[in-house]
N, C-alpha and C. Protein backbone atom coordinates (compact mmCIF):
# COMPACT_ATOMS: atom_id res chain seq x y z
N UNK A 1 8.06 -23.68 -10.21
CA UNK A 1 6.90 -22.88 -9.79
C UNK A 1 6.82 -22.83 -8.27
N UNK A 2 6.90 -21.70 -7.74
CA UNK A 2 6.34 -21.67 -6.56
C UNK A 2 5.51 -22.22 -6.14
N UNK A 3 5.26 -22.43 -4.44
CA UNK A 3 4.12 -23.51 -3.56
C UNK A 3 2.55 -22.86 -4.42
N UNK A 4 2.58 -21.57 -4.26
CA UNK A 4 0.94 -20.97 -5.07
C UNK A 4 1.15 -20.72 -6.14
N UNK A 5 2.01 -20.85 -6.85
CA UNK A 5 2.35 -20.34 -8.63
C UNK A 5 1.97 -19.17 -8.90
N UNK A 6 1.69 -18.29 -8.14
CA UNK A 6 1.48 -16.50 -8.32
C UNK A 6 2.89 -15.71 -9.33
N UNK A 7 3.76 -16.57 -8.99
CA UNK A 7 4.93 -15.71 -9.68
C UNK A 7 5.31 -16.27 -11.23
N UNK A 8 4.15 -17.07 -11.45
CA UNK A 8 3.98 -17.98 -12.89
C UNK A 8 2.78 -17.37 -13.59
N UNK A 9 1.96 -16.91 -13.15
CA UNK A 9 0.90 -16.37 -13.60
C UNK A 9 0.81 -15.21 -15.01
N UNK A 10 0.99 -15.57 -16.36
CA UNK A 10 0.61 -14.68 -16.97
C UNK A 10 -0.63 -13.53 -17.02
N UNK A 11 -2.10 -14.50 -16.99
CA UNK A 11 -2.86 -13.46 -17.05
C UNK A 11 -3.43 -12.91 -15.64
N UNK A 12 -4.09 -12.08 -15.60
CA UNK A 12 -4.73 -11.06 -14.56
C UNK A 12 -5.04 -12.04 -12.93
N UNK A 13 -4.03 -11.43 -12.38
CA UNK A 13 -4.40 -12.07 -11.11
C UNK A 13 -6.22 -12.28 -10.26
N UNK A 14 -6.89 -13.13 -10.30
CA UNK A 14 -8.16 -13.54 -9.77
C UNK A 14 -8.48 -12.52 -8.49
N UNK A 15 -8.09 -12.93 -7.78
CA UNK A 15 -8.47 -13.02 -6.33
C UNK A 15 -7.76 -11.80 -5.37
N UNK A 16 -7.65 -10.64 -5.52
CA UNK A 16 -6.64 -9.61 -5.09
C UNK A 16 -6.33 -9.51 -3.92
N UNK A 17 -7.56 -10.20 -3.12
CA UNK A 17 -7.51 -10.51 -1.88
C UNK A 17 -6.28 -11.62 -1.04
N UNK A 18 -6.44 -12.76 -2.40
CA UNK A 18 -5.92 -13.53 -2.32
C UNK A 18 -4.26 -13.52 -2.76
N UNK A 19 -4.07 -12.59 -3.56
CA UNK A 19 -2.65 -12.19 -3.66
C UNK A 19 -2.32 -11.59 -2.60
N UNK A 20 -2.90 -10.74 -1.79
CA UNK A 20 -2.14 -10.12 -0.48
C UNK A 20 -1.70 -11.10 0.63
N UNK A 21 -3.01 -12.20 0.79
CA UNK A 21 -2.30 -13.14 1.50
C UNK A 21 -1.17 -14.10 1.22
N UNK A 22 -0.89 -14.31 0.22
CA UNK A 22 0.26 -14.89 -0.78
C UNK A 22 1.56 -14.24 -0.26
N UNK A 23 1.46 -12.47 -0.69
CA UNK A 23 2.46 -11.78 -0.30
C UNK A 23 2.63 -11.95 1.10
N UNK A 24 1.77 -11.55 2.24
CA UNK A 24 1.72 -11.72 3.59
C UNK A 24 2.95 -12.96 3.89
N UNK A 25 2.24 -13.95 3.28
CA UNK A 25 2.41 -15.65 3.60
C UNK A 25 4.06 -15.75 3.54
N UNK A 26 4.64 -15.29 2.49
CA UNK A 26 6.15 -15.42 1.83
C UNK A 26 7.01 -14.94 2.49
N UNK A 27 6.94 -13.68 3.41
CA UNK A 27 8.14 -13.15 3.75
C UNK A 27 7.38 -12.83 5.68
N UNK A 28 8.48 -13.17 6.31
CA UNK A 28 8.43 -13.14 7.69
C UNK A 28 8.98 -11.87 8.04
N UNK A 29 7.80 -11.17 8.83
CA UNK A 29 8.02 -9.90 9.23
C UNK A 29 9.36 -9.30 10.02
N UNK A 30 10.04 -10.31 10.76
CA UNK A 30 11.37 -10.27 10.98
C UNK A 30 12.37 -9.77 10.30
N UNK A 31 12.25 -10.61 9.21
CA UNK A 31 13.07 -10.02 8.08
C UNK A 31 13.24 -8.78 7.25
N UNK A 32 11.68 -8.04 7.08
CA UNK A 32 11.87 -6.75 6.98
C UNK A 32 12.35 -6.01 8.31
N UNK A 33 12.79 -6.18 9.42
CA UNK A 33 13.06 -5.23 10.44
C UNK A 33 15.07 -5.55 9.90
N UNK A 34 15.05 -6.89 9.90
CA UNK A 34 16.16 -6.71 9.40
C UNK A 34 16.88 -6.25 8.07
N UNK A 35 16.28 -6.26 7.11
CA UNK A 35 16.27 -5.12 6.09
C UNK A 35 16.32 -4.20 6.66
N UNK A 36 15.90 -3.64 7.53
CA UNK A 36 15.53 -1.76 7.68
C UNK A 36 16.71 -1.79 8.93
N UNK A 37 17.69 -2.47 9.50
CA UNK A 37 18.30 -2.57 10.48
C UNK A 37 17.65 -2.68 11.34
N UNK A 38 16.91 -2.60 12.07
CA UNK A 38 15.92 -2.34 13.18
C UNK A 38 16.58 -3.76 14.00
N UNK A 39 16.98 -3.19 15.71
CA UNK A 39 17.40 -4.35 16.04
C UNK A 39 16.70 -4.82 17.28
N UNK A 40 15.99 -5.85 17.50
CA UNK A 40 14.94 -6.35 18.49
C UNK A 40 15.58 -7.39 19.29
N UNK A 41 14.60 -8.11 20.23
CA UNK A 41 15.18 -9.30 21.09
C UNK A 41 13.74 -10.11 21.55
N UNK A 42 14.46 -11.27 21.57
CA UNK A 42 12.96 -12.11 21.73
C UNK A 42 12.26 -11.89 23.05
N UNK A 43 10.75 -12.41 23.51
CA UNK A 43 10.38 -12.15 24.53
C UNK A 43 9.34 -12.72 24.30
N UNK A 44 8.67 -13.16 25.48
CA UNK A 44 6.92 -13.93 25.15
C UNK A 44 6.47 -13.19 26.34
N UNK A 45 6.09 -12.43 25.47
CA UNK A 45 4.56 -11.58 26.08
C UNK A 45 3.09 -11.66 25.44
N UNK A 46 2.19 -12.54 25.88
CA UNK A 46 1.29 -12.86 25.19
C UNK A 46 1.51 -13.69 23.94
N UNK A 47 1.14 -13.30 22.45
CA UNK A 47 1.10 -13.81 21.72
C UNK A 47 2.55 -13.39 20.49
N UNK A 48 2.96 -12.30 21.16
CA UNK A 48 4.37 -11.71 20.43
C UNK A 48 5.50 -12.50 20.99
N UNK A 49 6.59 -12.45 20.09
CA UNK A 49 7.47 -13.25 20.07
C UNK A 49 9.05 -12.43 20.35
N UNK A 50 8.58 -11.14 19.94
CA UNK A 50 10.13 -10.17 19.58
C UNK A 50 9.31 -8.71 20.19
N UNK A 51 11.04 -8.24 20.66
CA UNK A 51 10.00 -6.08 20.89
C UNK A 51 11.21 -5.39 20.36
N UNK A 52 11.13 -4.52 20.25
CA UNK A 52 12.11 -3.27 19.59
C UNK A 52 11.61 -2.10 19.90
N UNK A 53 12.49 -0.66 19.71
CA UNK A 53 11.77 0.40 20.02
C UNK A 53 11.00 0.89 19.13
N UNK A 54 9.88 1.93 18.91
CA UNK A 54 9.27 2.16 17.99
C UNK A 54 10.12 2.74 16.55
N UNK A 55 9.56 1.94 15.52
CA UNK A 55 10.80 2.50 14.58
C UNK A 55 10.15 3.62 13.63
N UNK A 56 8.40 3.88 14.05
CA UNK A 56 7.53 4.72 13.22
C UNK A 56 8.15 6.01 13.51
N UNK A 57 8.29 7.11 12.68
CA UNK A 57 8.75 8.43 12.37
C UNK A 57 7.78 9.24 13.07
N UNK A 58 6.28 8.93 13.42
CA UNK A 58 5.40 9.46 14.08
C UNK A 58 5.62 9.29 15.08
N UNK A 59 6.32 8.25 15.73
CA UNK A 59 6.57 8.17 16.98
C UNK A 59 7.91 8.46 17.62
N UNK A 60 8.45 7.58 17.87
CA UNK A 60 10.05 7.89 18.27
C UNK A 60 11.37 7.97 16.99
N UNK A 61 11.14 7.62 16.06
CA UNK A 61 11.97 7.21 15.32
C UNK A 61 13.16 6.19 15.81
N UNK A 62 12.67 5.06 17.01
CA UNK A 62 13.68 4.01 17.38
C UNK A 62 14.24 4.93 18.13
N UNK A 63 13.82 6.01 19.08
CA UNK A 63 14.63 6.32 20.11
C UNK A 63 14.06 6.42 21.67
N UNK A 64 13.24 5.55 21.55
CA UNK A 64 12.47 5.22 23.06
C UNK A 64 13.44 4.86 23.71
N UNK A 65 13.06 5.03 24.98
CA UNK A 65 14.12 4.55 26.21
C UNK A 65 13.53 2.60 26.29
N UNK A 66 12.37 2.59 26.56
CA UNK A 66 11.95 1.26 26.44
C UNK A 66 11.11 0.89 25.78
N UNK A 67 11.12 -0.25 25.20
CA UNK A 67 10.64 -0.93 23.45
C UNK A 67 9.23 -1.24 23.80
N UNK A 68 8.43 -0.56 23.28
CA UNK A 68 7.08 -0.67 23.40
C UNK A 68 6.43 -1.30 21.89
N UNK A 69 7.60 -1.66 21.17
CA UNK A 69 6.92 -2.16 19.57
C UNK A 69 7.29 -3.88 19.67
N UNK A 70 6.06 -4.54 19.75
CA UNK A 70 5.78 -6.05 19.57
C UNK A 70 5.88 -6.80 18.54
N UNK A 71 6.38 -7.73 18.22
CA UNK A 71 6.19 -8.35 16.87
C UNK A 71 5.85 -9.91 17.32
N UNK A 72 4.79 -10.23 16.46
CA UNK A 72 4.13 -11.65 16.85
C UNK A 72 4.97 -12.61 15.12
N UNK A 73 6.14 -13.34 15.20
CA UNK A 73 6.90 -14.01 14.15
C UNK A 73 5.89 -14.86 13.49
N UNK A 74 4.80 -15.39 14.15
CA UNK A 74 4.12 -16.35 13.68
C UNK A 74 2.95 -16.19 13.02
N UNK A 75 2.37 -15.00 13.69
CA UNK A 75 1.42 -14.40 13.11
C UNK A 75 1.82 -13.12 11.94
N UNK A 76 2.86 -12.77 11.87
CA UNK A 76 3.49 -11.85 11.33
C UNK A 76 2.61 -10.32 11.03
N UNK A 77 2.47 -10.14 12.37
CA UNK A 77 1.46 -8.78 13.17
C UNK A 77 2.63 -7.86 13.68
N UNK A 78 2.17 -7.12 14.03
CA UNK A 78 2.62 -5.95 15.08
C UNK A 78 1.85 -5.08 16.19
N UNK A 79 2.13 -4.91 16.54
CA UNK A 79 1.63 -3.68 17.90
C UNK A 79 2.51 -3.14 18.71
N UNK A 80 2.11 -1.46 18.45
CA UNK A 80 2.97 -0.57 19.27
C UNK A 80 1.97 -0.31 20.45
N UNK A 81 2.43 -0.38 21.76
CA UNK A 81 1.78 0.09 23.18
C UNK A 81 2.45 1.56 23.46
N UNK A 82 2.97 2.08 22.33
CA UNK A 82 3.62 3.56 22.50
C UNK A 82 2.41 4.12 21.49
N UNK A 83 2.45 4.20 20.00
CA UNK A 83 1.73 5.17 19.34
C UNK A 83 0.51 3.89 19.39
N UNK A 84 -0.28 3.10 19.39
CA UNK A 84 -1.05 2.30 19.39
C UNK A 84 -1.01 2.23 17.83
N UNK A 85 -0.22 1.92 17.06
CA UNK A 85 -0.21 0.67 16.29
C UNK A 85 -0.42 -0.33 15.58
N UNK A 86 -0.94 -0.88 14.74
CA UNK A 86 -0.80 -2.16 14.70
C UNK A 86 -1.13 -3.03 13.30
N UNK A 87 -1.01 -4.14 13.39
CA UNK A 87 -1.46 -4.92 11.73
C UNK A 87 -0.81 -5.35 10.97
N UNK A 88 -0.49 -5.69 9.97
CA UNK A 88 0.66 -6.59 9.49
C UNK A 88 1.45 -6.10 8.75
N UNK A 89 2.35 -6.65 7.90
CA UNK A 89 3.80 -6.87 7.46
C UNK A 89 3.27 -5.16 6.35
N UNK A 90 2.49 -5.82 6.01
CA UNK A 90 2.46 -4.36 4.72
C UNK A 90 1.84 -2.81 5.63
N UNK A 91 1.24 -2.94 6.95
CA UNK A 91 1.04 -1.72 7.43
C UNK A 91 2.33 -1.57 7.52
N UNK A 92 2.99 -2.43 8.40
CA UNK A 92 4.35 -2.01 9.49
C UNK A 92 4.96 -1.20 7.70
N UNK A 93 5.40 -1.63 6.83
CA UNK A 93 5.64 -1.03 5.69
C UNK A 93 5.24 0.58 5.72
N UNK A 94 3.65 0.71 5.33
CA UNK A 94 3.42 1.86 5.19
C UNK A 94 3.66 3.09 6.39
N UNK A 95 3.50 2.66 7.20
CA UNK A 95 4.02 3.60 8.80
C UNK A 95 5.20 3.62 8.80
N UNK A 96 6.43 3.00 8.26
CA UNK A 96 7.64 2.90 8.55
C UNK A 96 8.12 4.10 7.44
N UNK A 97 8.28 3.64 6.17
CA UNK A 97 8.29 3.87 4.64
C UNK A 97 7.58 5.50 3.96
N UNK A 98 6.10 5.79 5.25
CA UNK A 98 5.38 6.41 4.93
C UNK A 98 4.46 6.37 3.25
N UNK A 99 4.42 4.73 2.26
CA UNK A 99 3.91 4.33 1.67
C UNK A 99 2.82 4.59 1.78
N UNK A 100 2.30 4.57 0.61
CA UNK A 100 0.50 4.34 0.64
C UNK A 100 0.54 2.31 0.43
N UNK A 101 -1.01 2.07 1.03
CA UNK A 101 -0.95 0.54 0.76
C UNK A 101 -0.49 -0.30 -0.50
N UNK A 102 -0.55 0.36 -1.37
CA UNK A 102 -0.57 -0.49 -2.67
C UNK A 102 0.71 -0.47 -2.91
N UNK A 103 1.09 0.85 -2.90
CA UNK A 103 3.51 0.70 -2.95
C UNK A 103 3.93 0.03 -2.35
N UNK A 104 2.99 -0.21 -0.81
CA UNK A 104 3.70 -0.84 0.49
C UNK A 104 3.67 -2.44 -0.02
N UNK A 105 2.62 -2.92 -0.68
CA UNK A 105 1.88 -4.24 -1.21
C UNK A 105 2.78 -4.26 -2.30
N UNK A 106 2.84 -3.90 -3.39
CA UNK A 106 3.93 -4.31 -4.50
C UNK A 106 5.21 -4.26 -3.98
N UNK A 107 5.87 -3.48 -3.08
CA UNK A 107 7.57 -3.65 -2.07
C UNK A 107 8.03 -4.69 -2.02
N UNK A 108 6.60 -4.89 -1.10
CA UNK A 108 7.04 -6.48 -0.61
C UNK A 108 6.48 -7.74 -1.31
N UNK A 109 5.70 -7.47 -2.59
CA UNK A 109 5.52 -8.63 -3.43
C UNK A 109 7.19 -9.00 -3.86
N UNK A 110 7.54 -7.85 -4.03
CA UNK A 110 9.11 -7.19 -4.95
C UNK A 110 9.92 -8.40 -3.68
N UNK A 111 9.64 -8.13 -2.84
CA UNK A 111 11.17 -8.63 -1.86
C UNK A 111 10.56 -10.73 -1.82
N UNK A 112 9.05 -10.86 -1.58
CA UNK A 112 8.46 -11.82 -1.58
C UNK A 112 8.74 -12.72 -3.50
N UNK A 113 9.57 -12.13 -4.48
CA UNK A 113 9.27 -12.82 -5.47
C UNK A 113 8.91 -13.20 -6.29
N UNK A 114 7.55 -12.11 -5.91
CA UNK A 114 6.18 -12.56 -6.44
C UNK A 114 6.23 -11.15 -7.67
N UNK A 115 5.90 -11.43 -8.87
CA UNK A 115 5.84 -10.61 -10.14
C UNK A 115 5.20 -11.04 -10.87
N UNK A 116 4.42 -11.90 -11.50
CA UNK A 116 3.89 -12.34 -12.50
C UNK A 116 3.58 -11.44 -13.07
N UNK A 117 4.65 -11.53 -14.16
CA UNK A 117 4.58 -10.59 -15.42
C UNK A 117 4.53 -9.15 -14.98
N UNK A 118 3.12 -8.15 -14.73
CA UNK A 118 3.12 -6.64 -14.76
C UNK A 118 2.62 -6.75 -13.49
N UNK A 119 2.49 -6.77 -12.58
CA UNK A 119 1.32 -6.35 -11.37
C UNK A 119 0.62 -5.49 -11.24
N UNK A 120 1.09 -3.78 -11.67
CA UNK A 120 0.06 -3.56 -12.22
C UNK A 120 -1.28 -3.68 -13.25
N UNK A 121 -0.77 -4.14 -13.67
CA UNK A 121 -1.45 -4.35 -15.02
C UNK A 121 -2.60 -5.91 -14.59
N UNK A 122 -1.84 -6.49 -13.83
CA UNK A 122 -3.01 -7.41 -13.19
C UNK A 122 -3.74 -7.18 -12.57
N UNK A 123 -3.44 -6.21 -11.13
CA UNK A 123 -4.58 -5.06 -10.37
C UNK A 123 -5.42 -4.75 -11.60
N UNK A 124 -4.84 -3.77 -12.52
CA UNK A 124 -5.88 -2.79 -13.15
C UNK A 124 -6.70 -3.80 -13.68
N UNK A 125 -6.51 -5.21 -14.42
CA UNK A 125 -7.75 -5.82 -14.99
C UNK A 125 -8.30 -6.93 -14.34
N UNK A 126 -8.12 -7.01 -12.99
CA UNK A 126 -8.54 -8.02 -12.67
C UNK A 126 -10.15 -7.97 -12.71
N UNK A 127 -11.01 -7.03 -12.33
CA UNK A 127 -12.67 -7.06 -12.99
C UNK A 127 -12.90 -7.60 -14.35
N UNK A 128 -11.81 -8.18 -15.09
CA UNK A 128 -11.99 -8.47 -16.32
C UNK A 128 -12.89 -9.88 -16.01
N UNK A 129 -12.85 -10.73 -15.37
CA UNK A 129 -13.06 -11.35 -14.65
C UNK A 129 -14.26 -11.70 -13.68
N UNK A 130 -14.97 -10.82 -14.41
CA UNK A 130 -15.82 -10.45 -12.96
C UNK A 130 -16.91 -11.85 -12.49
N UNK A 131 -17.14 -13.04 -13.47
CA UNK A 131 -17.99 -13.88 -13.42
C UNK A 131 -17.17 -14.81 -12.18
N UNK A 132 -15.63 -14.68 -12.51
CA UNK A 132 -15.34 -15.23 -11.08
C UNK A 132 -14.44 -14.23 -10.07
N UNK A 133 -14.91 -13.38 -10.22
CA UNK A 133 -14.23 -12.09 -9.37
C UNK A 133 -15.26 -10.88 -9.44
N UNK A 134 -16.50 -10.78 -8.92
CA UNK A 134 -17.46 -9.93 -9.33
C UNK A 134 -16.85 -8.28 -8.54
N UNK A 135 -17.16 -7.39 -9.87
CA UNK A 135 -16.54 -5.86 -9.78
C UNK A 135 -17.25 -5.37 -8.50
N UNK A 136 -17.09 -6.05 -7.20
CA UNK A 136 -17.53 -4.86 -5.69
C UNK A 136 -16.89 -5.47 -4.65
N UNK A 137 -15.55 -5.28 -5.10
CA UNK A 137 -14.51 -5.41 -3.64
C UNK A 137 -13.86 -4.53 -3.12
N UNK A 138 -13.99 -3.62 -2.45
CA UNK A 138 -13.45 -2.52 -1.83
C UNK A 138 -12.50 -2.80 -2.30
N UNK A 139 -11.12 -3.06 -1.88
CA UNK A 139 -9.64 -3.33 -2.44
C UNK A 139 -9.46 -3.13 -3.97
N UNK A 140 -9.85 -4.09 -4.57
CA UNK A 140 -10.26 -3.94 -5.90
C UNK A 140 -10.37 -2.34 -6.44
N UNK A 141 -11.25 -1.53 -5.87
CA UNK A 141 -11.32 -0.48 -6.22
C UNK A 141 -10.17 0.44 -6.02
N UNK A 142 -10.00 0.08 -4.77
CA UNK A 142 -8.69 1.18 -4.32
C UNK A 142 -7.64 0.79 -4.64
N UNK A 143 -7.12 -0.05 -5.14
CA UNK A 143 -5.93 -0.36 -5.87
C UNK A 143 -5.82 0.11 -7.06
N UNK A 144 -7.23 -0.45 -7.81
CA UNK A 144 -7.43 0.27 -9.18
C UNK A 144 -7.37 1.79 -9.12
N UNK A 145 -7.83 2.68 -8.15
CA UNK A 145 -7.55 4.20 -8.28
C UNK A 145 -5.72 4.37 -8.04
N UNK A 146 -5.68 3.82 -7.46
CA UNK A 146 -4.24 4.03 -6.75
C UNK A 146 -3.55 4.02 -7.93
N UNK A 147 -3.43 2.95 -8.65
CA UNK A 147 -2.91 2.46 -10.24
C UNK A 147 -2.80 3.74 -10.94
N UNK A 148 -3.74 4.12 -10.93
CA UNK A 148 -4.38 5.49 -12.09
C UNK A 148 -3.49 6.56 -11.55
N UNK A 149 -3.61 6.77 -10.32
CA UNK A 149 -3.09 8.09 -9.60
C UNK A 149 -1.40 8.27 -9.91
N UNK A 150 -0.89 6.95 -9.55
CA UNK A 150 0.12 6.58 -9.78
C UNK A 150 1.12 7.06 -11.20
N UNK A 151 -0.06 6.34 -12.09
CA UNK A 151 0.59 6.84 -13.66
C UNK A 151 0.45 8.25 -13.94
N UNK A 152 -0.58 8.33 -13.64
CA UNK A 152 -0.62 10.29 -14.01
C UNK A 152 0.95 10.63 -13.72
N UNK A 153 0.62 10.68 -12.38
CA UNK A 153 2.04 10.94 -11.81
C UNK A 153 2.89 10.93 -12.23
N UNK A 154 3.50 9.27 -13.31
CA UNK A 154 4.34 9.17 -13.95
C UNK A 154 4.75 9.60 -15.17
N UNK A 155 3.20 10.46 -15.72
CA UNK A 155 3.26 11.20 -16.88
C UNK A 155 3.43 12.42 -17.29
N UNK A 156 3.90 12.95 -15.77
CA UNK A 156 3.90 14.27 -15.41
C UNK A 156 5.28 14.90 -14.95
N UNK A 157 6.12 13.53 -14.73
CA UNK A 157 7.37 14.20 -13.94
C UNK A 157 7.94 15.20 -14.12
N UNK A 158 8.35 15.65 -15.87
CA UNK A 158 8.83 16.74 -16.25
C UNK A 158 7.70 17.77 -15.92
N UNK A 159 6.59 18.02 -15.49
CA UNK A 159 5.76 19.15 -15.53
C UNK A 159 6.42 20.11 -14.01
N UNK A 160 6.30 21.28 -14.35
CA UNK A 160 6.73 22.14 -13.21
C UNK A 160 6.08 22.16 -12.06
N UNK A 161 4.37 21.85 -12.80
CA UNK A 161 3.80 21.86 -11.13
C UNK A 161 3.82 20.14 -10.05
N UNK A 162 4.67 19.57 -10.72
CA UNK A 162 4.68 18.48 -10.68
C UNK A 162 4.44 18.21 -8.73
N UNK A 163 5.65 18.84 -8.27
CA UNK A 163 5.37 18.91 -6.51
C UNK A 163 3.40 19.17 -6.11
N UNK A 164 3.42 19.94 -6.88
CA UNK A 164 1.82 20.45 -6.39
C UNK A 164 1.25 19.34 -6.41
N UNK A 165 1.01 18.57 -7.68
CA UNK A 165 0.34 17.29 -7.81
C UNK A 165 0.85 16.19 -7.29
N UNK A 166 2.08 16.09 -6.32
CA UNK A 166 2.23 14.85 -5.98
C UNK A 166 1.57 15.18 -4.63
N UNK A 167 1.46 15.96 -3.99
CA UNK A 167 0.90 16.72 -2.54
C UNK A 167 -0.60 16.46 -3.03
N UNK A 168 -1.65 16.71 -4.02
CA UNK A 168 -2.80 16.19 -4.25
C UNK A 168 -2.98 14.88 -4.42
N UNK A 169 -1.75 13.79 -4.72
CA UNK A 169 -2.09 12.66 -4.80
C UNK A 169 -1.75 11.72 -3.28
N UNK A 170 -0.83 12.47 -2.62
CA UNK A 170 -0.87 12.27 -0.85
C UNK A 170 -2.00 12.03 -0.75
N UNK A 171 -2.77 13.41 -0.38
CA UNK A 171 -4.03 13.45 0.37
C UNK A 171 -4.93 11.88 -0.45
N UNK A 172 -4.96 12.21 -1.82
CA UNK A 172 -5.94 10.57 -2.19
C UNK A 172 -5.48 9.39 -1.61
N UNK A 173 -4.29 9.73 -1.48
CA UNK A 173 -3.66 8.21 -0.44
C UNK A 173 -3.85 7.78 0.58
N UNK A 174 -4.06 8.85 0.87
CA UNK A 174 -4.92 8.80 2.62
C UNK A 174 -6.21 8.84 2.76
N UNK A 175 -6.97 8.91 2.14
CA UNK A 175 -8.37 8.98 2.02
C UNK A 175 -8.38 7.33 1.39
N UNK A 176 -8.06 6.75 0.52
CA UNK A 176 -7.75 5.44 -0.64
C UNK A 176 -7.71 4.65 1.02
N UNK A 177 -6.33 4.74 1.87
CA UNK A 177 -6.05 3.84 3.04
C UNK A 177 -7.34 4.25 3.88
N UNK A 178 -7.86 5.24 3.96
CA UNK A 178 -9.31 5.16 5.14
C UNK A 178 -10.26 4.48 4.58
N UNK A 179 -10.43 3.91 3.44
CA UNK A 179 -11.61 3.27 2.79
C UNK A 179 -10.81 1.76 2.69
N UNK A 180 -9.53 1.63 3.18
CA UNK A 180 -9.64 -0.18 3.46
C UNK A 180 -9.57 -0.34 4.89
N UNK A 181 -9.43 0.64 5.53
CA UNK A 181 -9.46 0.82 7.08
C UNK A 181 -11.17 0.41 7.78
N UNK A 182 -11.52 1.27 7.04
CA UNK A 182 -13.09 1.84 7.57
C UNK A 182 -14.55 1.04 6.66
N UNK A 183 -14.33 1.39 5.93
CA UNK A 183 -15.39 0.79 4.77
C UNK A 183 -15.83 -0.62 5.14
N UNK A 184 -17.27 -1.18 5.36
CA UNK A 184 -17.65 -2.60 5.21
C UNK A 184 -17.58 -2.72 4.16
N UNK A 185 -17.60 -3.89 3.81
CA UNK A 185 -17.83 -4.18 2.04
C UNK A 185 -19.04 -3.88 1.51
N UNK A 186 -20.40 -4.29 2.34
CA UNK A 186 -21.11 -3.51 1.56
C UNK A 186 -21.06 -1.97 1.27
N UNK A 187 -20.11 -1.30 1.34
CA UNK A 187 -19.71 -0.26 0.60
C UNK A 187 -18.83 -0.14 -0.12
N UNK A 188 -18.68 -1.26 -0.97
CA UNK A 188 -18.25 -1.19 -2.16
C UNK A 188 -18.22 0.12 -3.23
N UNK A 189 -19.59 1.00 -3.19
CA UNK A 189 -20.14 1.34 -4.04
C UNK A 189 -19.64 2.62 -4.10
N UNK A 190 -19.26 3.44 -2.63
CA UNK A 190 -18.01 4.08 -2.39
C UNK A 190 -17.11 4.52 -2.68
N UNK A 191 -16.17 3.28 -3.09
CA UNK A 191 -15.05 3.28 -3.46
C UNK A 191 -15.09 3.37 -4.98
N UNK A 192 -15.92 2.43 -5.60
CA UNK A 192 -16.72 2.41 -7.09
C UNK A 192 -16.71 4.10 -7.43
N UNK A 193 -17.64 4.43 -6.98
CA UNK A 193 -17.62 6.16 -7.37
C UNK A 193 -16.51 6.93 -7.56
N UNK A 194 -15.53 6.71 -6.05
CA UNK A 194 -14.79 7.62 -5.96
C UNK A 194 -13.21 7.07 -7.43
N UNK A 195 -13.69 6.07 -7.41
CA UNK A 195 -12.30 6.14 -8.65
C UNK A 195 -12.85 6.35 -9.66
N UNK A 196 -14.38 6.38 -10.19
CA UNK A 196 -14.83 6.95 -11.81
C UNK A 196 -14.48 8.31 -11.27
N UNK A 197 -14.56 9.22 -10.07
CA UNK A 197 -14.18 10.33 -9.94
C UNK A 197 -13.53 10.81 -10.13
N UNK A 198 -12.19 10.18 -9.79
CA UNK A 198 -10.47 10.59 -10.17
C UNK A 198 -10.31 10.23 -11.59
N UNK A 199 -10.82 9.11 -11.93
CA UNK A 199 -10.68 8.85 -13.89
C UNK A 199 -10.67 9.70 -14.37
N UNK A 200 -12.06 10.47 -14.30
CA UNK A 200 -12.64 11.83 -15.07
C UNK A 200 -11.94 13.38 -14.70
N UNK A 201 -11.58 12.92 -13.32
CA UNK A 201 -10.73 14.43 -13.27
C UNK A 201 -9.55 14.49 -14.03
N UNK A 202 -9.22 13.57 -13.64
CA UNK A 202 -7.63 13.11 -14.48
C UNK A 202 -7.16 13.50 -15.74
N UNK A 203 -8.74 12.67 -16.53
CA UNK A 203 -8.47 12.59 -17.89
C UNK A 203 -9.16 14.31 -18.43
N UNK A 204 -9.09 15.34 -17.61
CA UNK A 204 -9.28 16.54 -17.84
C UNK A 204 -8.12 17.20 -17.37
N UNK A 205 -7.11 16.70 -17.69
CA UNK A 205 -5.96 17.49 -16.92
C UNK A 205 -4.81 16.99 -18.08
C-alpha cells in the first residue's frame, strides 16, 4: 500500500480535495517537463529552483529568446514572467496539454499511480457520503459536471454532429475552470445549479 493508500481504495474517494493533494504530493513537477522534453537549468531566483522557456502554446511555444518560465521543485509551482502564469503541477498540465482540470487531474493521477479502482466513478459518488463529505464543495461540483460532460461525449462519438458538440463541451470547460478559479466557496450553490443544468440538458438530447 502506498504512504496514503489512495491507490488501495475500493470505495468512493472522501475528500476530493484531498485526493488532489495526494496527486500534487506524488509526482515532482520536474518530471513532467521531462516527460514533455522541455529542457531547463537550475537557478535560485527567489523561491524557484529551475527556468526554461515558455513551453505554453499561448505564449511562445518554447521559443523565447530568454526563459521567463520558473519552476519552484519544492513547492512544485510555476510562474511565467512572460504570459503571467502560474500554479501548480495540474495547471502547468492544463496550459501546456490545453486540458480541462479534471483530464489534467486524472493524467497525472495516471502518471502518479494513483487509480483506485474507477476514478471516475469515485468523483461521481463521492456526495454519497455527505455526513462526512457534505454536498457544497465547489470542486465537487465541477468535477461531477465535468464527469457527465465527458460521457455524453463518449456516447456520441459515432454521431455526425459529434465536432459540434465537442466545441459546446470546450466552452463548459472553460466556464467549469472559471468557477475553481473565481468562485469562494460560499458559492457553492453556483456550481450546484449549473451541473443540475447540464444533467437536464443532456438527458434531453
Amino acid at each position: 500500500m502506498s504512504e496514503n493508500g489512495w491507490d488501495k481504495i475500493d470505495e468512493p474517494l472522501i475528500e476530493i480535495e484531498g485526493l488532489i493533494g495526494v496527486i500534487l504530493d506524488k509526482v515532482n513537477i520536474l518530471s513532467i517537463l521531462d516527460k514533455w522534453g522541455i529542457e531547463y537549468s537550475a537557478c535560485k531566483t527567489g523561491e524557484f529552483t529551475h527556468r526554461a522557456k515558455c513551453p505554453f502554446p499561448m505564449h511562445s511555444f518554447g521559443d523565447e529568446r530568454t526563459p521567463s518560465f520558473f519552476v519552484s521543485e519544492e513547492q512544485n509551482k510555476f510562474y511565467c514572467f512572460g504570459c503571467n502564469s502560474g500554479g501548480n503541477t495540474i495547471d502547468m498540465i492544463r496550459l501546456y496539454a490545453g486540458k480541462p482540470f479534471y483530464e489534467a487531474a486524472k493524467w497525472l493521477a495516471e502518471i502518479a499511480g494513483i487509480t483506485s479502482g474507477n476514478i471516475d466513478e469515485s468523483l461521481l459518488n463521492i456526495t454519497k457520503k455527505e455526513k462526512r463529505d457534505p454536498e457544497h464543495k465547489i470542486v465537487t461540483h465541477v468535477f461531477r459536471t465535468g464527469i457527465v460532460i465527458r460521457k455524453f461525449l463518449k456516447s456520441i462519438e459515432e454521431n455526425a454532429d459529434y465536432k459540434e458538440w465537442v466545441e459546446w463541451a470546450d466552452k463548459r470547460f472553460i466556464k467549469l475552470d472559471k468557477y475553481l478559479n473565481d468562485l469562494k466557496d460560499d458559492d457553492w450553490e453556483v456550481v450546484r445549479d449549473y451541473h443540475n443544468k447540464i444533467v437536464k440538458y443532456l438527458k434531453r438530447k
